[in-house]
N, C-alpha and C. Protein backbone atom coordinates (compact mmCIF):
# COMPACT_ATOMS: atom_id res chain seq x y z
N UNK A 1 -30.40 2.17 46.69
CA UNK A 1 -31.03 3.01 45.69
C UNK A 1 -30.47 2.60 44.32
N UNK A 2 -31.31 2.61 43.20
CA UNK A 2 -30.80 1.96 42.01
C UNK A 2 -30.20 3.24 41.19
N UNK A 3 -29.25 2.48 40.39
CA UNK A 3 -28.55 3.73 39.63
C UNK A 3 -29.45 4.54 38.89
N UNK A 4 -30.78 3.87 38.29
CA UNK A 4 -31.50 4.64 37.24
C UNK A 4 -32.68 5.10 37.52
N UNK A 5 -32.88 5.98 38.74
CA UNK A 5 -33.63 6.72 39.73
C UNK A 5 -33.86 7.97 39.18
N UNK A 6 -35.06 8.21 38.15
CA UNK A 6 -35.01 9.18 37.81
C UNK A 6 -35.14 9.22 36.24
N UNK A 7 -35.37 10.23 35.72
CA UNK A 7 -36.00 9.96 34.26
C UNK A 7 -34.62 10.49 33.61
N UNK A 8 -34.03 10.85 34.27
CA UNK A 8 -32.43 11.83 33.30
C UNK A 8 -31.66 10.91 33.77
N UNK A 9 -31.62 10.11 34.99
CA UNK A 9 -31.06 9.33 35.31
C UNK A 9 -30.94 8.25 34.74
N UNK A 10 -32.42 7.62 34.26
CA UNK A 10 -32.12 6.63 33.94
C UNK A 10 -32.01 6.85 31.99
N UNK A 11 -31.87 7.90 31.32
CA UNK A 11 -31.79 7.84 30.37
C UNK A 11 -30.23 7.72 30.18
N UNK A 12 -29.33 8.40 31.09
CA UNK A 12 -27.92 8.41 30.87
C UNK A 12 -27.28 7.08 31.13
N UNK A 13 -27.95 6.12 31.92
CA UNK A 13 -27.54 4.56 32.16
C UNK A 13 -27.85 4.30 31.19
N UNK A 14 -28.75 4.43 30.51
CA UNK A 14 -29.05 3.26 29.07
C UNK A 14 -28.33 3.93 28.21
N UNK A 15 -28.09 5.29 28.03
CA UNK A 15 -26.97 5.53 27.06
C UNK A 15 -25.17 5.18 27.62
N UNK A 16 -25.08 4.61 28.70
CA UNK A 16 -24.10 4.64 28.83
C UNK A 16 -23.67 2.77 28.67
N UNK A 17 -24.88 2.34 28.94
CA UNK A 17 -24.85 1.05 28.40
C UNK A 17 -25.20 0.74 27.31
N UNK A 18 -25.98 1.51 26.25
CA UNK A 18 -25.63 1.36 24.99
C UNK A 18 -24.23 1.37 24.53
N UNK A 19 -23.74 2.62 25.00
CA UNK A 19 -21.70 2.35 24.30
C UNK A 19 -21.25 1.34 24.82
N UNK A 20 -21.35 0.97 26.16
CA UNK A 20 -20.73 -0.33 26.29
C UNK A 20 -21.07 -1.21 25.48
N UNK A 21 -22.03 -1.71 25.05
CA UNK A 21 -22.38 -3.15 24.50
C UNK A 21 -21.84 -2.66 23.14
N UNK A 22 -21.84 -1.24 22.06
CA UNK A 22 -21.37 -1.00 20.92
C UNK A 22 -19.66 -1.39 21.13
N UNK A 23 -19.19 -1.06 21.87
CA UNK A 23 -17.48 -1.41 22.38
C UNK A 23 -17.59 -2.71 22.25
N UNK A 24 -18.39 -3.49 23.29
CA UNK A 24 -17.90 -4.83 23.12
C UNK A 24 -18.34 -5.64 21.52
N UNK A 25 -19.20 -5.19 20.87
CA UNK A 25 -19.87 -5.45 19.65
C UNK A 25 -18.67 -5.17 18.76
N UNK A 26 -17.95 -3.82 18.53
CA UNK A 26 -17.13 -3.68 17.83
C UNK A 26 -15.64 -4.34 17.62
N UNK A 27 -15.24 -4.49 19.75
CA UNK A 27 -14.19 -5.34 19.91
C UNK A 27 -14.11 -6.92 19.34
N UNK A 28 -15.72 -7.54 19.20
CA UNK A 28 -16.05 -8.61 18.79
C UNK A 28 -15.54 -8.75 17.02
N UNK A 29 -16.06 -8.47 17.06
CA UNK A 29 -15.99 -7.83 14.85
C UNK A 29 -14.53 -7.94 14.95
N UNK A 30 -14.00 -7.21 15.27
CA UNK A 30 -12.40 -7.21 14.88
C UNK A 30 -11.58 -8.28 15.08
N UNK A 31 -12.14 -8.54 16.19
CA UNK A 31 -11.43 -10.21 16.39
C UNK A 31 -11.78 -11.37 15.50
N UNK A 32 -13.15 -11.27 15.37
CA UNK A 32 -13.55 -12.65 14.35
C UNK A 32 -12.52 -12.13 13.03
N UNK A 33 -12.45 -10.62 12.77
CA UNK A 33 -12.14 -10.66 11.33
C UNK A 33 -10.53 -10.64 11.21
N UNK A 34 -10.15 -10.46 11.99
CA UNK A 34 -8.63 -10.79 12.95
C UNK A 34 -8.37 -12.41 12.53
N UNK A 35 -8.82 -13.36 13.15
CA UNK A 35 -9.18 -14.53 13.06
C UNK A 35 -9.12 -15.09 11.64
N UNK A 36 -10.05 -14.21 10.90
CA UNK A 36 -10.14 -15.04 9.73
C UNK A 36 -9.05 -14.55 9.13
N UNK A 37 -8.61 -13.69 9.17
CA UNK A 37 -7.68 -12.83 8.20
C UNK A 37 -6.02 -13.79 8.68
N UNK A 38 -6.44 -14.38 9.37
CA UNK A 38 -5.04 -15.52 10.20
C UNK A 38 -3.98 -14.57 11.20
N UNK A 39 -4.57 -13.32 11.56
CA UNK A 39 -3.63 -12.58 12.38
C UNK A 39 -3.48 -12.94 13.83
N UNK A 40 -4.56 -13.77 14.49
CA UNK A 40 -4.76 -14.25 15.98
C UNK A 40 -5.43 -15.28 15.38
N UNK A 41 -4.82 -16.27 16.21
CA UNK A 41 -5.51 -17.93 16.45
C UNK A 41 -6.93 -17.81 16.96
N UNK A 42 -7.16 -19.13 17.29
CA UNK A 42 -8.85 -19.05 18.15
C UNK A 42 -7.38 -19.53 19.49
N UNK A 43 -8.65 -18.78 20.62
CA UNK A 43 -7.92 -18.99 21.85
C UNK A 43 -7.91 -20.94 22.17
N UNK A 44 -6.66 -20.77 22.88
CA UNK A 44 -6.91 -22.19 23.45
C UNK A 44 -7.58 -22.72 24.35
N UNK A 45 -8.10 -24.32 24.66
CA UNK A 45 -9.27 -24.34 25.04
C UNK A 45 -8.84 -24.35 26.60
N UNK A 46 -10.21 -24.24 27.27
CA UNK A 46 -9.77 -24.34 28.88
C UNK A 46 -9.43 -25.70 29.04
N UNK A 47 -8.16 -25.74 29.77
CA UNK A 47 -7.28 -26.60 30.12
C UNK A 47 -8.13 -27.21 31.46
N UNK A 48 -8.24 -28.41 31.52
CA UNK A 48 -8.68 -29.41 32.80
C UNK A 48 -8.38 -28.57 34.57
N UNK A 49 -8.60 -29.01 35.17
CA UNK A 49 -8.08 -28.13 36.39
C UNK A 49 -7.88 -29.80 36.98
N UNK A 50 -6.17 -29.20 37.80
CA UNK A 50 -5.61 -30.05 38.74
C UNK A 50 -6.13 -30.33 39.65
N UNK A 51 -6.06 -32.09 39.70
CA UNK A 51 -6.96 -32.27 41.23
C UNK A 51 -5.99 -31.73 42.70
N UNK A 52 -4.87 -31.52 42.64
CA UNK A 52 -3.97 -30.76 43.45
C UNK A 52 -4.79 -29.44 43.77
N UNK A 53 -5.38 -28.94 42.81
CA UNK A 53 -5.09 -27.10 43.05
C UNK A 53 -6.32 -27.17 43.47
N UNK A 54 -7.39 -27.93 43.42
CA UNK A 54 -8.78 -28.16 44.29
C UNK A 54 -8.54 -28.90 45.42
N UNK A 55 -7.34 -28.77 45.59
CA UNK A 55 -7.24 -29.90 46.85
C UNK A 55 -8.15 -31.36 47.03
N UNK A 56 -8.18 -32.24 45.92
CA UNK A 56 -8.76 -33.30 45.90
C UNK A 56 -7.42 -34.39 45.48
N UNK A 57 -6.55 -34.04 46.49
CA UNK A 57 -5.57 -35.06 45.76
C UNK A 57 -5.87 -36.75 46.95
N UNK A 58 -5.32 -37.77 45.99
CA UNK A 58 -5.78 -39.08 46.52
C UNK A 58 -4.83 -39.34 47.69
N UNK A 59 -5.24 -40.30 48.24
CA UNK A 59 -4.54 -41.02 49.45
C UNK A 59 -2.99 -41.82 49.13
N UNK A 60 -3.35 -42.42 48.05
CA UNK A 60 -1.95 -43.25 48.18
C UNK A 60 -1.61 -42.73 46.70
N UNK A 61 -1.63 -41.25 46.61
CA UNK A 61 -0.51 -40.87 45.47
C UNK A 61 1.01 -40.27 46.42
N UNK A 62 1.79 -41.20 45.73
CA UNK A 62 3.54 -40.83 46.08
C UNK A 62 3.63 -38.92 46.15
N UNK A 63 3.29 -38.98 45.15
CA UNK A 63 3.68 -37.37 45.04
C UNK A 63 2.72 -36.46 45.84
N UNK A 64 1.76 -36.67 47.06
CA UNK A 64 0.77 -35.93 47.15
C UNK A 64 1.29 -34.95 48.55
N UNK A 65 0.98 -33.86 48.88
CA UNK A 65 1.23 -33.17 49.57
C UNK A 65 0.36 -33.08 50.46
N UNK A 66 0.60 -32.37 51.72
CA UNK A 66 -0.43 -32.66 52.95
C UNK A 66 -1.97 -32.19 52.51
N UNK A 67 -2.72 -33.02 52.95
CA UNK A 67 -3.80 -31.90 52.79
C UNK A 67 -4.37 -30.69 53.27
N UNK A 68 -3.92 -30.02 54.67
CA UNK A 68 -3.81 -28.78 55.11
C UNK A 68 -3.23 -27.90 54.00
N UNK A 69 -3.58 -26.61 53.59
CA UNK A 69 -3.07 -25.59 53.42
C UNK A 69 -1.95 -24.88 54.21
N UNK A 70 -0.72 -24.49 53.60
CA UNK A 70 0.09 -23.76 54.13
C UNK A 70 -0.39 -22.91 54.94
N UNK A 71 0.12 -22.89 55.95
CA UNK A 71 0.07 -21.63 57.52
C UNK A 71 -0.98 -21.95 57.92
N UNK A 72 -1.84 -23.31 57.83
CA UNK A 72 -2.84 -23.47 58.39
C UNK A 72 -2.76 -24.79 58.66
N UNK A 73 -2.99 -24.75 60.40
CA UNK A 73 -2.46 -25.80 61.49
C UNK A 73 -3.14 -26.29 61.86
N UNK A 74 -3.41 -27.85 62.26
CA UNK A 74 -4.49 -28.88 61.95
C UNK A 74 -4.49 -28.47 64.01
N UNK A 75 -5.94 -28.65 64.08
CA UNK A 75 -6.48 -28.62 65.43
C UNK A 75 -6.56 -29.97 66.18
N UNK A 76 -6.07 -30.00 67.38
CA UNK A 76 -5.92 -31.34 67.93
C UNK A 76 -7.26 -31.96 68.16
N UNK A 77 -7.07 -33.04 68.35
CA UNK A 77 -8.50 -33.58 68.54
C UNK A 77 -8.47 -33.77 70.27
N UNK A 78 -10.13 -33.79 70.83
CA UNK A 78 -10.86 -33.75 72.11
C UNK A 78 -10.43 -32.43 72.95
């Protein structure tokens, strides 16, 4: 059943998602003017992701760790 079932119903979702989007609208504003005013940096950018932490690490790297996941035990074969 959808939240906005109903004519009172669904008037109180759109007012309740109107304040949300005014919150995030307002939280926005302050930051840009935050920003310019030199009180907060611009965030830093997203950093690359490790081929380790996707588990795509290579075959003949020295440093590479098993490829199983911890506590998880490789199944024998036949």
């Amino acid at each position: 059943m959808p939240e906005s079932f109903g004519k009172r119903r669904r008037r109180d979702v759109k007012a309740k998602k109107a304040a949300a989007r005014e919150d995030r609208r307002r939280a926005r504003a302050k930051r840009q003017a935050d920003r310019a005013a030199g009180l907060i940096e611009a965030g830093p950018p997203i950093a690359p992701a490790e081929p380790a932490a996707l588990g795509l690490l290579a075959q003949d790297d020295p440093g590479a760790v098993d490829a199983e996941p911890e506590g998880v035990e490789a199944r024998p074969e036949g």
